[in-house]
C-alpha atoms as a PDB file:
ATOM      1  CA  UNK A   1      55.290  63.393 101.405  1.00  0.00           C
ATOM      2  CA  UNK A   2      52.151  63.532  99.075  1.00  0.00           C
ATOM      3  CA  UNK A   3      50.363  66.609  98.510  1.00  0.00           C
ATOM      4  CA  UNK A   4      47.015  66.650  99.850  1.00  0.00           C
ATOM      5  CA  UNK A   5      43.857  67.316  97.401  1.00  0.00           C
ATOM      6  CA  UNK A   6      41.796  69.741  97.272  1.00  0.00           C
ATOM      7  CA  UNK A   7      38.750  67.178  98.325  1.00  0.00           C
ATOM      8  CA  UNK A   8      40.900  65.879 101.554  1.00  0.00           C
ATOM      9  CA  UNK A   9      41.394  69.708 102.376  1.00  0.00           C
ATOM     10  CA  UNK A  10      37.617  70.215 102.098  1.00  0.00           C
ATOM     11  CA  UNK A  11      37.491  67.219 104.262  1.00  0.00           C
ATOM     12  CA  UNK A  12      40.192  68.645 107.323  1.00  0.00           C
ATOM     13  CA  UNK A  13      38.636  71.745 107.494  1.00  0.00           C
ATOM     14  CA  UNK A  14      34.997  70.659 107.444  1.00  0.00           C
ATOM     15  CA  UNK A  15      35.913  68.549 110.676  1.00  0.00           C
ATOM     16  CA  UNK A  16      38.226  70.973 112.378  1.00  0.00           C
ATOM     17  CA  UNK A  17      35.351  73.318 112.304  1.00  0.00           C
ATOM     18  CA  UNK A  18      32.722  71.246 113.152  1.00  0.00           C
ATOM     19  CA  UNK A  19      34.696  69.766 116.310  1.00  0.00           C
ATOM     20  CA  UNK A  20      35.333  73.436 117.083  1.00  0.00           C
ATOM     21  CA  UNK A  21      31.645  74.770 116.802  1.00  0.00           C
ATOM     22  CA  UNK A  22      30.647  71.548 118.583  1.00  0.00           C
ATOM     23  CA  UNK A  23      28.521  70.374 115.926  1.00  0.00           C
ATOM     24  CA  UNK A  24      26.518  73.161 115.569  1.00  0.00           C
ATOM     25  CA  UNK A  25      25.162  73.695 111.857  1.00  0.00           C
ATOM     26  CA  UNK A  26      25.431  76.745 110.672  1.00  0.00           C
ATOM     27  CA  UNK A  27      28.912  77.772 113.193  1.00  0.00           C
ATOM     28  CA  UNK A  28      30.166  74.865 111.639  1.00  0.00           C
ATOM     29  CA  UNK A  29      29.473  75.971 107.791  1.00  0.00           C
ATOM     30  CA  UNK A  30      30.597  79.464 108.559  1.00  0.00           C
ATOM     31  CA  UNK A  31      34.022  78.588 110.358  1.00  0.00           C
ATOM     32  CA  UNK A  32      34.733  76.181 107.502  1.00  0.00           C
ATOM     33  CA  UNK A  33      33.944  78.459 105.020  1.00  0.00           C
ATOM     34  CA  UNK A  34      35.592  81.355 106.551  1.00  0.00           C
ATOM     35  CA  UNK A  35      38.989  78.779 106.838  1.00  0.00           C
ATOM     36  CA  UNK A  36      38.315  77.428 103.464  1.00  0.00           C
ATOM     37  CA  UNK A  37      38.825  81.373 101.299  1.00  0.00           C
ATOM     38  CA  UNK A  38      41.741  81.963 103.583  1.00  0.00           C
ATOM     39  CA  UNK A  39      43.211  79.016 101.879  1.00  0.00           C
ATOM     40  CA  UNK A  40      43.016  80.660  98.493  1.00  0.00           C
ATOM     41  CA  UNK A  41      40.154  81.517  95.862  1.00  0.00           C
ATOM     42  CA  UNK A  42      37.561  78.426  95.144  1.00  0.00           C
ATOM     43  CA  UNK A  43      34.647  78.551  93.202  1.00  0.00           C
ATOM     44  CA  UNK A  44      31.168  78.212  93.697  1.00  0.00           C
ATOM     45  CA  UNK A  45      31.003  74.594  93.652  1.00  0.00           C
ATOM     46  CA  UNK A  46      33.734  73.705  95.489  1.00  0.00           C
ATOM     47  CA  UNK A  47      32.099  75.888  98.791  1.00  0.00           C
ATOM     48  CA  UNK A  48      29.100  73.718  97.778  1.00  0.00           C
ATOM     49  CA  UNK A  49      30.775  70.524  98.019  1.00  0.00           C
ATOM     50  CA  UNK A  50      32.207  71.878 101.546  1.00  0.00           C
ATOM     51  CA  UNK A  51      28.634  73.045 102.905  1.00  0.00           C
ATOM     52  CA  UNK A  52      27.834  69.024 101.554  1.00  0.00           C
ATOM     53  CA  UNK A  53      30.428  67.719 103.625  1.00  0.00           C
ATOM     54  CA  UNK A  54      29.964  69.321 106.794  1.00  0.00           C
ATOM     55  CA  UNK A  55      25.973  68.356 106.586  1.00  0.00           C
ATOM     56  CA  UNK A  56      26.730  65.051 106.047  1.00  0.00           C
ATOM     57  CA  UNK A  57      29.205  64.535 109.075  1.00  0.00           C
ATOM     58  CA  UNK A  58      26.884  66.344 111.122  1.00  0.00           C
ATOM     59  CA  UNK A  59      24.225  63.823 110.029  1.00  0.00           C
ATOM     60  CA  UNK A  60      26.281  60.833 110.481  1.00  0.00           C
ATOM     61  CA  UNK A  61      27.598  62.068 113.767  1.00  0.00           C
ATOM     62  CA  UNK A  62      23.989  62.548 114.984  1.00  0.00           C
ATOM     63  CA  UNK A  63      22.781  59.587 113.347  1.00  0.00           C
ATOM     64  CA  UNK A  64      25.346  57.305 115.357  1.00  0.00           C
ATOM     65  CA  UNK A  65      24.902  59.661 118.470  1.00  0.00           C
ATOM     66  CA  UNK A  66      21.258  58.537 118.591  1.00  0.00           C
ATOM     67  CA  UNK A  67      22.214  54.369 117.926  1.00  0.00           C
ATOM     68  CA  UNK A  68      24.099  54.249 120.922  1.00  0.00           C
ATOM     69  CA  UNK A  69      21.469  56.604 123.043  1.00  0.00           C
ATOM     70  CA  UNK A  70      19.484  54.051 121.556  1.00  0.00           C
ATOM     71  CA  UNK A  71      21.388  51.112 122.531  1.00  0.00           C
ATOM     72  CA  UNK A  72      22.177  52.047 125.909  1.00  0.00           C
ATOM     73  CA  UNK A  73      17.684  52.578 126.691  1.00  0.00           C
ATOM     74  CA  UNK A  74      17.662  48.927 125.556  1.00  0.00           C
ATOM     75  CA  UNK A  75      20.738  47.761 127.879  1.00  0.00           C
ATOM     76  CA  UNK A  76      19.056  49.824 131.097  1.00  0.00           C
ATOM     77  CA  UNK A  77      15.489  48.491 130.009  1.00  0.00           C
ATOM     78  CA  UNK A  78      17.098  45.018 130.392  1.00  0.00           C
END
């Protein structure tokens, strides 16, 4: 079995805790963070790169939440 990096560790916890806070913002960055020091000592920049990650899949998750609300006005409209 490979070992996991650091990045896809970032990655599982960032979307564990934003599933868990139900996408909300600032839940989400303090659940991951709180997971994230349990996991050992990180620096600065690698809690950065986290608070990154769980923006941006917040973003893309609302971003494609709002396409299909968006596709489903234009199926009803006709």
């Amino acid at each position: 079995m490979q070992r996991k990096s650091r990045s896809d560790i970032r990655c599982e916890i960032a979307d564990e805790a934003i599933k868990e806070e139900n996408y909300d913002w600032h839940r989400s960055v303090d659940l991951a963070i709180k997971r994230y020091k349990a996991w050992g000592s990180h620096s600065s920049a690698e809690l950065d790169d986290l608070i990154d990650i769980v923006r941006r899949k917040i973003e893309d998750e609302e971003k494609l939440q709002s396409k299909i609300k968006l596709e489903q006005y234009k199926n009803l409209r006709g």
